[in-house]
C-alpha atoms as a PDB file:
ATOM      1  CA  UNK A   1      29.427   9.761 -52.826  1.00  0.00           C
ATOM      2  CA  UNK A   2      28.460   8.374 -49.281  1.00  0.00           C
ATOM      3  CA  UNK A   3      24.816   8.531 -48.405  1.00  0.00           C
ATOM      4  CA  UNK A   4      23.259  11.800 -47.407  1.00  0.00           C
ATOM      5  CA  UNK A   5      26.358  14.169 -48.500  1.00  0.00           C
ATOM      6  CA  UNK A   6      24.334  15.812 -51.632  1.00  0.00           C
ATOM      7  CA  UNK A   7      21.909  16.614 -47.905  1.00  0.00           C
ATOM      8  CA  UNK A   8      24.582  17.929 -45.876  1.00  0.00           C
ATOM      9  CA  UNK A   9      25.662  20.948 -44.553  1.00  0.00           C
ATOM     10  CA  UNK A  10      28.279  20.926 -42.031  1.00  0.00           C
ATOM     11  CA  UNK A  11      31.556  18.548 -43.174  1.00  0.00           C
ATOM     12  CA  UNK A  12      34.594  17.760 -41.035  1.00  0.00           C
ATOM     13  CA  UNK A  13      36.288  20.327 -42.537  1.00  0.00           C
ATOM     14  CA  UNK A  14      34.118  23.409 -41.680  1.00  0.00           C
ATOM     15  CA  UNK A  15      33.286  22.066 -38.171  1.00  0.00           C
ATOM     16  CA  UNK A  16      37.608  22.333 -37.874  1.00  0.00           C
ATOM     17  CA  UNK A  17      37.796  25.419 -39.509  1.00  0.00           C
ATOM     18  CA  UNK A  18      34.559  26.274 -36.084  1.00  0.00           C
ATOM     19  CA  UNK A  19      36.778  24.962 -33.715  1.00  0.00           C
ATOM     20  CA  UNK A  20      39.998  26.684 -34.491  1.00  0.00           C
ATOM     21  CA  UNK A  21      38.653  30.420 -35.522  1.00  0.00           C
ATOM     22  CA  UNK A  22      35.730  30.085 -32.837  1.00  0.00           C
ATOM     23  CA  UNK A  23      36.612  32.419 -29.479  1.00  0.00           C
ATOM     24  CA  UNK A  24      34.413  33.370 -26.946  1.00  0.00           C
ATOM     25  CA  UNK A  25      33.823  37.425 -27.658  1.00  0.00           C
ATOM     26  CA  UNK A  26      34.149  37.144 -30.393  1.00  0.00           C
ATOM     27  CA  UNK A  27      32.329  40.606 -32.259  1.00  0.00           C
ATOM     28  CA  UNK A  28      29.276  40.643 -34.506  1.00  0.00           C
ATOM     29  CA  UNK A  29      31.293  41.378 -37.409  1.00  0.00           C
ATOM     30  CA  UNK A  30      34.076  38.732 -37.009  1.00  0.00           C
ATOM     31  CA  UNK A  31      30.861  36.035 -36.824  1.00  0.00           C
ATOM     32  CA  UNK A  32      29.116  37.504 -39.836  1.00  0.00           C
ATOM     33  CA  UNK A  33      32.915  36.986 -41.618  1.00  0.00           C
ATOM     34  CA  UNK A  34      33.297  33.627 -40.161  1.00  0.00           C
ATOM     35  CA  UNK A  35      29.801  32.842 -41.724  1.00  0.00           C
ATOM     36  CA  UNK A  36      30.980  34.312 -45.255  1.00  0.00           C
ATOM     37  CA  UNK A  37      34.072  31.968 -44.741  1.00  0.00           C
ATOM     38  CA  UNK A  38      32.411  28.535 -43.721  1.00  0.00           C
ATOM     39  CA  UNK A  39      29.691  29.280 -46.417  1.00  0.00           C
ATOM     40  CA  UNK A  40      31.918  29.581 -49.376  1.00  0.00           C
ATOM     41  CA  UNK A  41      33.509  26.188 -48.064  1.00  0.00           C
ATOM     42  CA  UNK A  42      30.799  24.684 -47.936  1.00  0.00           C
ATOM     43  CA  UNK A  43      30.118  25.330 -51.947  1.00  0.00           C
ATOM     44  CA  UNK A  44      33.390  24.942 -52.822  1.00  0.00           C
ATOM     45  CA  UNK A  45      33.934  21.094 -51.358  1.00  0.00           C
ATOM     46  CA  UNK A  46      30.032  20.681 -52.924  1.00  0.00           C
ATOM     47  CA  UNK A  47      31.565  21.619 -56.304  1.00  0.00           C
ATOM     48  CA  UNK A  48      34.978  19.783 -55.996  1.00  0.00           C
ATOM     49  CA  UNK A  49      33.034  16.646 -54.722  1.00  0.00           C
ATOM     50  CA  UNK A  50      30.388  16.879 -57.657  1.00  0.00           C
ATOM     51  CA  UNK A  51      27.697  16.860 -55.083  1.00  0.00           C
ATOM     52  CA  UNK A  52      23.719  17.562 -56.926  1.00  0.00           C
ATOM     53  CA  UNK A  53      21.444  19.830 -55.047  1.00  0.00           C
ATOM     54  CA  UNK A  54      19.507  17.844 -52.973  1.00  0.00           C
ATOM     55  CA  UNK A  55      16.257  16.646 -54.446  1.00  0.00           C
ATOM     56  CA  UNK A  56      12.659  17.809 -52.922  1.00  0.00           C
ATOM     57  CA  UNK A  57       9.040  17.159 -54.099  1.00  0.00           C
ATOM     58  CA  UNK A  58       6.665  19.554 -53.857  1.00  0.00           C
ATOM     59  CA  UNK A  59       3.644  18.598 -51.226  1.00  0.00           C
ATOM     60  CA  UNK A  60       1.245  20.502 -53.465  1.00  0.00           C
ATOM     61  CA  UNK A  61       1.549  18.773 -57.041  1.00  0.00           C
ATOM     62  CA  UNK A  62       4.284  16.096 -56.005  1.00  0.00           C
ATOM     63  CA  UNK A  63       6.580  17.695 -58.551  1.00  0.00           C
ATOM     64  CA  UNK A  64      10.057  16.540 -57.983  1.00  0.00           C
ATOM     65  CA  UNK A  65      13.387  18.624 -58.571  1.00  0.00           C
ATOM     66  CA  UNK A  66      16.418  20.200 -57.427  1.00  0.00           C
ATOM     67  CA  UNK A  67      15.934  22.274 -54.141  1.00  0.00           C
ATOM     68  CA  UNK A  68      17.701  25.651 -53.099  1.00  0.00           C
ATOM     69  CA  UNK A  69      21.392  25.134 -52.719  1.00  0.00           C
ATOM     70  CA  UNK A  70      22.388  24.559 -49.036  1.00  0.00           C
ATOM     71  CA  UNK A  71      24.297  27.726 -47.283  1.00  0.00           C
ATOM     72  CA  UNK A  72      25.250  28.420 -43.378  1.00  0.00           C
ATOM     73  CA  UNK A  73      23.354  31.444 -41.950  1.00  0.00           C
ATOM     74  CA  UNK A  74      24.669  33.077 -38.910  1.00  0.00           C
ATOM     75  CA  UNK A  75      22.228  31.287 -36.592  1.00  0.00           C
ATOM     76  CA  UNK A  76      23.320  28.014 -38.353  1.00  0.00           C
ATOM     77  CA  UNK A  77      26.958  28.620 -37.122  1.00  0.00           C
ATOM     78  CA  UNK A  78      25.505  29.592 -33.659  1.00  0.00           C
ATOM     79  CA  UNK A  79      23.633  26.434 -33.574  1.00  0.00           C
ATOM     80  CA  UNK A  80      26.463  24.346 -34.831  1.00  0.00           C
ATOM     81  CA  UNK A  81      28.730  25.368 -31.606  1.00  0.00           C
ATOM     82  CA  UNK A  82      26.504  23.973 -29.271  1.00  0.00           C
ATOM     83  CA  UNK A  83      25.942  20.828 -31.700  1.00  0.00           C
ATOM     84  CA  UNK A  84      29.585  19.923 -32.114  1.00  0.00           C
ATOM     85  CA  UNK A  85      30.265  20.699 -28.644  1.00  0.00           C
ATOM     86  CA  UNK A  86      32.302  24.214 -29.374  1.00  0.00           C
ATOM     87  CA  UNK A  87      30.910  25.771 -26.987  1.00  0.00           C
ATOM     88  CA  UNK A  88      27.675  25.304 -24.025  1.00  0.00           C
ATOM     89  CA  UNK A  89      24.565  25.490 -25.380  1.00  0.00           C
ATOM     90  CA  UNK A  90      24.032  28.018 -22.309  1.00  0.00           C
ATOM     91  CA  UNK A  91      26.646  30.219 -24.255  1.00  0.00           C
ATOM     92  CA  UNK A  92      25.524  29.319 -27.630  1.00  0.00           C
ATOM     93  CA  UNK A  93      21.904  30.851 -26.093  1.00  0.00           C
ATOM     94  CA  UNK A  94      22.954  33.683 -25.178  1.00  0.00           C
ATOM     95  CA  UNK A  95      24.625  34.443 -28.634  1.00  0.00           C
ATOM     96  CA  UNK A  96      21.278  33.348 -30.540  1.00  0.00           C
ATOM     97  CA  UNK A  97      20.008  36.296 -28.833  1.00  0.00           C
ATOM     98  CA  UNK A  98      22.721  38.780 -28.963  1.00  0.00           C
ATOM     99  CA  UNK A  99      22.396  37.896 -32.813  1.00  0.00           C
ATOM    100  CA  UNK A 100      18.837  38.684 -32.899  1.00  0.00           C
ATOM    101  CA  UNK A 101      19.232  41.844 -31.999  1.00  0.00           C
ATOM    102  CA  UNK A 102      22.174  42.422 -33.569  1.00  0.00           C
ATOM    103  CA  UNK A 103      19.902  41.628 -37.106  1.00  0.00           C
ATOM    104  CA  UNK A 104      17.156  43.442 -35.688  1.00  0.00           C
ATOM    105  CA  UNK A 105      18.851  46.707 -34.843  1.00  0.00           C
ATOM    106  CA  UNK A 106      20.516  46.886 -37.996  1.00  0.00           C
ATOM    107  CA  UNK A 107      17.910  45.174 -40.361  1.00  0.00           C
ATOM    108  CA  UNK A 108      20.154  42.466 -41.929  1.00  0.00           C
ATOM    109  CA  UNK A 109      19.265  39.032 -43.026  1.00  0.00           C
ATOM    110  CA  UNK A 110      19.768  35.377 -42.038  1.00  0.00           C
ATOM    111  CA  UNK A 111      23.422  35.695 -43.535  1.00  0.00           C
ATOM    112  CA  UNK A 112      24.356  39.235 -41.928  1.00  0.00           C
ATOM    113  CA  UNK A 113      24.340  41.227 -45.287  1.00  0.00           C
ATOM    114  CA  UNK A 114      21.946  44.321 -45.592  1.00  0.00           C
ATOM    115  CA  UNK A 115      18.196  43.257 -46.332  1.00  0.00           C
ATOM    116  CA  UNK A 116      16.750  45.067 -49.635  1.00  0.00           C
ATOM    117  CA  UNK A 117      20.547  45.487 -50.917  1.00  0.00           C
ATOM    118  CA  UNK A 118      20.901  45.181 -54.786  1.00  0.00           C
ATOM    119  CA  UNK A 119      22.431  41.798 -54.189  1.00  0.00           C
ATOM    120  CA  UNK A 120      19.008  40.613 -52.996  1.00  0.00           C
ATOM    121  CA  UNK A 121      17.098  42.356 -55.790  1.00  0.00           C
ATOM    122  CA  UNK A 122      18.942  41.502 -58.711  1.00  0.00           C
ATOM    123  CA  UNK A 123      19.485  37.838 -59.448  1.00  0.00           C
ATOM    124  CA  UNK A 124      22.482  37.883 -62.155  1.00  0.00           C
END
């Protein structure tokens, strides 16, 4: 496994899959879906690749262990079109904040589903 791939997020791959089904206008919805896409990518090549969860050590009793599985959120994506050059970061701005109050207005959560939903309550 090359170095720092059990750490990352965003492969070759997913930034292609960005480019190609990344349109300016393009709705709320049709982000949050793009999200859902990119982020089940993302844990299938983790899986096919055998990639551990990344290692972290706690600062309060230097316990060391597995950390939370990586994921894309919907500001993640956002962020990633002005980091990969997908779109201006001017653009990518402004959709940061249309997002925000997308998520505000209808209460949803970093990856566009509906906060308090029994998919957040119940772990299994």
């Amino acid at each position: 496994m090359p170095l720092g791939d059990a750490q990352r997020t965003w492969f070759p791959e997913m930034v292609a899959r960005l480019r190609s089904e990344w349109h300016e206008g393009l709705s709320m919805p049709a982000l949050i879906g793009l999200r859902d896409e990119l982020d089940g990518m993302l844990h299938r090549i983790r899986v096919s690749r055998n990639f551990p969860t990344p290692m972290v050590t706690c600062r309060r009793c230097g316990l060391t262990g597995p950390g939370a599985e990586p994921y894309v959120s919907v500001r993640a994506l956002i962020l990633a079109l002005a980091r990969f050059g997908i779109s201006s970061k001017e653009q990518a701005r402004a959709l940061e904040k249309a997002w925000a109050e997308y998520r505000k207005q209808r209460r949803l959560d970093v990856e566009g589903k509906v906060q308090g939903s029994f998919r957040d309550i119940c772990s299994h």
